[in-house]
Protein backbone atom coordinates (compact mmCIF):
# COMPACT_ATOMS: atom_id res chain seq x y z
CA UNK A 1 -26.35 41.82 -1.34
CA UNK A 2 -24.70 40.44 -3.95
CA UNK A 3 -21.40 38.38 -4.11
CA UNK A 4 -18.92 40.71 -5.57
CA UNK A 5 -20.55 43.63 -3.38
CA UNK A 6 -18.31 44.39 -0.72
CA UNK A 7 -18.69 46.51 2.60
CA UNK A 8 -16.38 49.35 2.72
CA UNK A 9 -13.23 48.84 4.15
CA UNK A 10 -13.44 45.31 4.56
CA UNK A 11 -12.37 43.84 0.94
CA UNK A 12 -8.45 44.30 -0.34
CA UNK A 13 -6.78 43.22 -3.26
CA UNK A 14 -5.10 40.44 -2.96
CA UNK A 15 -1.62 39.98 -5.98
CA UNK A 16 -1.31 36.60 -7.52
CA UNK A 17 2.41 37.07 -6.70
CA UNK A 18 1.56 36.80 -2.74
CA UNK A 19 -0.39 33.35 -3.16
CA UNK A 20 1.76 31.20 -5.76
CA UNK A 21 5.20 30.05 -4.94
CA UNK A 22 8.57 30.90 -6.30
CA UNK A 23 9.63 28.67 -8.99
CA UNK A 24 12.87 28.52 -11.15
CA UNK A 25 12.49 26.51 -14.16
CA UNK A 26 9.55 24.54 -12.73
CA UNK A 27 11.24 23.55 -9.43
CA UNK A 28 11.00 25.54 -5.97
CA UNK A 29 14.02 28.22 -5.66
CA UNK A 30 15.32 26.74 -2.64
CA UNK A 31 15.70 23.27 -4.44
CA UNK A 32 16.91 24.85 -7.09
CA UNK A 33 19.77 26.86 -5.83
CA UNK A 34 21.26 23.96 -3.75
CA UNK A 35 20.96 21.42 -6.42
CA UNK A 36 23.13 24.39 -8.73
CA UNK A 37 25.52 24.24 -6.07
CA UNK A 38 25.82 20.36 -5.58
CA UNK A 39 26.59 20.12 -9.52
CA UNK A 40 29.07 22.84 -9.53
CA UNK A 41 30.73 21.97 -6.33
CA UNK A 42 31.02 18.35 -8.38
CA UNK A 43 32.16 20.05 -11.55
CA UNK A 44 34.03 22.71 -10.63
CA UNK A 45 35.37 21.26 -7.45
CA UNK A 46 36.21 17.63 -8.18
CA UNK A 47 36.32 17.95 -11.44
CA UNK A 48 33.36 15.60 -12.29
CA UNK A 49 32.41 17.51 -14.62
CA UNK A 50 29.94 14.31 -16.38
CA UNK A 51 28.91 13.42 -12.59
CA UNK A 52 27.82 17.15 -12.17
CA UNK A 53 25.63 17.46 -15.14
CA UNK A 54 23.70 14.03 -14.53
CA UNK A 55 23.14 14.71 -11.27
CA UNK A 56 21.88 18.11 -11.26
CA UNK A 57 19.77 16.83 -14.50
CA UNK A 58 18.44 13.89 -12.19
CA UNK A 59 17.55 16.31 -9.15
CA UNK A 60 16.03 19.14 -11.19
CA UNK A 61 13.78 16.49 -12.97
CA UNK A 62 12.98 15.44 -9.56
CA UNK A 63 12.09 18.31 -8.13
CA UNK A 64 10.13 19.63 -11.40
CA UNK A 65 8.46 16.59 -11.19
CA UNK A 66 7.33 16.38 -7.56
CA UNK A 67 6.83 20.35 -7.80
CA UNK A 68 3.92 19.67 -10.71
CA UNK A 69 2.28 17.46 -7.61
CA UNK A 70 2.85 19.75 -4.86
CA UNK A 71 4.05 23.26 -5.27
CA UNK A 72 5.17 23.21 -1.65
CA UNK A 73 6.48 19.69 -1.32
CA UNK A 74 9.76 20.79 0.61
CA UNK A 75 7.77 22.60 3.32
CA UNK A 76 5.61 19.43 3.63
CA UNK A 77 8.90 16.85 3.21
CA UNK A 78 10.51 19.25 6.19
CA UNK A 79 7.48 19.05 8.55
CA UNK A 80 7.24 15.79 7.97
CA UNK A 81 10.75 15.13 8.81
CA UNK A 82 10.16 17.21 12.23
CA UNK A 83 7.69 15.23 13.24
CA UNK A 84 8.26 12.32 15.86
CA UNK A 85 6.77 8.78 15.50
CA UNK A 86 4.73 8.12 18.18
CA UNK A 87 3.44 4.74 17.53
CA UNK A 88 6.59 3.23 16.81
CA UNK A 89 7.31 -0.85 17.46
């Protein structure tokens, strides 16, 4: 037996789409979408419009950025944050 031979009924296709995370202009959508809505509740809102730009410029290169190292770096940063410290002095 070979290694692309497969017993019937017991192989499935599986889509790229199921295995690689959603990303919107390099970042994860999540991050994405509440970074949009940081800037333009700054913009919009307060009227910052300057403060707006730079900081959703700032956070999207962030996120890009630690995307490229980890596509699922906000999953990981939330467990993380979940966790207790047991060992703590």
């Amino acid at each position: 037996m070979g290694v692309h031979d497969h017993i019937k009924g017991f192989a499935i296709p599986v889509r790229r789409s199921l295995t690689e995370p959603i990303l919107l202009g390099g970042a994860p959508r999540n991050v994405t979408i509440v970074n949009g809505t940081i800037a333009a509740a700054l913009g919009l809102g307060l009227q910052l419009w300057p403060v707006g730009i730079g900081y959703w410029l700032t956070a999207h290169a962030l996120a890009v950025f630690m995307a490229r190292r980890d596509e699922q770096f906000l999953e990981v940063l939330i467990r993380h944050i979940r966790h207790k410290g047991y060992l703590q002095c």
